[in-house]
Protein backbone atom coordinates (compact mmCIF):
# COMPACT_ATOMS: atom_id res chain seq x y z
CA UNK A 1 110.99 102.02 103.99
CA UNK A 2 113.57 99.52 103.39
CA UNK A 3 114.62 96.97 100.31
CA UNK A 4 114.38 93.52 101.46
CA UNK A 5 116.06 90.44 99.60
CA UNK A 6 114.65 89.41 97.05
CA UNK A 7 114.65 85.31 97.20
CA UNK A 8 115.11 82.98 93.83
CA UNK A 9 114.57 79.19 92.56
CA UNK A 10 114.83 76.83 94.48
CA UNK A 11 114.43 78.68 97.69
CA UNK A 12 111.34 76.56 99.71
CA UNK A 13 109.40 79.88 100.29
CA UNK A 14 109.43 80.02 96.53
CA UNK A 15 106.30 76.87 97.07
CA UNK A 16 105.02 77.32 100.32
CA UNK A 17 101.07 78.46 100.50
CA UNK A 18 100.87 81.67 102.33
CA UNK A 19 97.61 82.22 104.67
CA UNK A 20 95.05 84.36 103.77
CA UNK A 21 95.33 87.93 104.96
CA UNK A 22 92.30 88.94 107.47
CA UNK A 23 93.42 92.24 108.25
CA UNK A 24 95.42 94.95 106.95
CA UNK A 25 97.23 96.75 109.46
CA UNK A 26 100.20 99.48 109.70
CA UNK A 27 102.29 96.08 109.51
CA UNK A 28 100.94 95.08 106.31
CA UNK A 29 101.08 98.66 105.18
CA UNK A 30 104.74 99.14 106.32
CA UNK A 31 105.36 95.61 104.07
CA UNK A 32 103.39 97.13 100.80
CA UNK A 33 105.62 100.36 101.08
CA UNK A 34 108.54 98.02 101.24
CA UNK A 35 107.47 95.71 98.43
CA UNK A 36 106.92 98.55 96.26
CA UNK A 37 110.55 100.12 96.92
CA UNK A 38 112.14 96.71 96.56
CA UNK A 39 110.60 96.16 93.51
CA UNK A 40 111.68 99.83 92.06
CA UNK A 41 114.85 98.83 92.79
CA UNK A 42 115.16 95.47 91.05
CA UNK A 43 113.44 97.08 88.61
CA UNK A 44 110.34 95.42 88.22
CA UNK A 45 106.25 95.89 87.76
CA UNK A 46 105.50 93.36 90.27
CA UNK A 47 106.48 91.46 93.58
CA UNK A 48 104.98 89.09 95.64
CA UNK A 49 105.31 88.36 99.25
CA UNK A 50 107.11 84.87 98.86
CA UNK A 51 109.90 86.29 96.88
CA UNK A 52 110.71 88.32 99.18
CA UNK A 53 110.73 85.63 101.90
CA UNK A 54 107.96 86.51 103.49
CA UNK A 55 104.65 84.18 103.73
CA UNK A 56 101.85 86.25 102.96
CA UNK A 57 99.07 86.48 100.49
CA UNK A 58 100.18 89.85 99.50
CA UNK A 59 101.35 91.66 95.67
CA UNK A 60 102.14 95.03 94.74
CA UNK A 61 102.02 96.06 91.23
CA UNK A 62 102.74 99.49 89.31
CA UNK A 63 102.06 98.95 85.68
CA UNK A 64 101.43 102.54 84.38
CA UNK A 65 98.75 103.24 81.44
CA UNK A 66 98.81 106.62 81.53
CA UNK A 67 98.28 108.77 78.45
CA UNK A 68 98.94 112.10 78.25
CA UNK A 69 96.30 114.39 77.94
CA UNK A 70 94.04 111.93 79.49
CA UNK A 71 91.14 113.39 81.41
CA UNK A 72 90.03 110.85 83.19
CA UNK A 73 93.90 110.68 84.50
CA UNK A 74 93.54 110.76 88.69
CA UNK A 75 97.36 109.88 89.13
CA UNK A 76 99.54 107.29 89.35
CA UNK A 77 97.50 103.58 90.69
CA UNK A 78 99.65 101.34 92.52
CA UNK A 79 97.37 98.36 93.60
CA UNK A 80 97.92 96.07 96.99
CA UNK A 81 96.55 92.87 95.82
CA UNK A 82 95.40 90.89 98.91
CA UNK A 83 94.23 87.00 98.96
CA UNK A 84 95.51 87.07 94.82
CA UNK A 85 94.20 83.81 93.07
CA UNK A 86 95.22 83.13 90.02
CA UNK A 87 92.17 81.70 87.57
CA UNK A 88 92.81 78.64 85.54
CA UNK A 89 89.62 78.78 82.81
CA UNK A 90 90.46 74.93 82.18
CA UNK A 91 89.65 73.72 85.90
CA UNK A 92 86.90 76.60 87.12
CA UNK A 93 83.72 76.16 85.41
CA UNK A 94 81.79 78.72 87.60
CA UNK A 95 79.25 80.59 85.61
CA UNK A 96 80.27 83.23 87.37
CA UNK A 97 83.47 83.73 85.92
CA UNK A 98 84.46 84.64 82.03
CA UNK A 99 87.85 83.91 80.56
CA UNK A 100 88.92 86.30 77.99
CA UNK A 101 90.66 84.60 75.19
């Protein structure tokens, strides 16, 4: 694993629209593991791909709700959050879709 840069305003990658992610391979993997040490380091709960230079649609995130004594506790989650969107309640309408206010 390695700690990569991690980029700040203004850089350009900062704005740019990564493609969507199709597949993920021991490259993608090997860039998770990376985010996720990079963003230990900073310290932080959460990196994207761009801020780390690299155009994908890729986050890692470690936000930890554990409780001790919690049964239902199966270890530590660390999501890889392919193709993120982020939802805007005031511009999708879908009935499919409930903002929580």
């Amino acid at each position: 694993m390695a700690i990569l840069k991690i980029v700040t305003f203004p850089d350009p990658v900062l704005r740019q629209r990564a493609p969507e992610i199709t597949t993920f391979d021991a490259k993608l993997e090997k860039l998770a593991a990376d985010m996720f040490e990079t963003m230990y380091d900073a310290p932080g709960v959460g990196l994207a791909a761009n801020q780390v230079a690299v155009l994908q649609r890729i986050a890692v995130i470690d936000v930890d709700y554990h409780i001790e004594g919690d049964e239902d506790d199966d270890g530590p989650r660390r999501p890889v959050e392919t193709n993120p969107r982020v939802f805007d309640p005031a511009r999708d309408r879908s009935p499919r879709r409930k903002a929580f206010h």
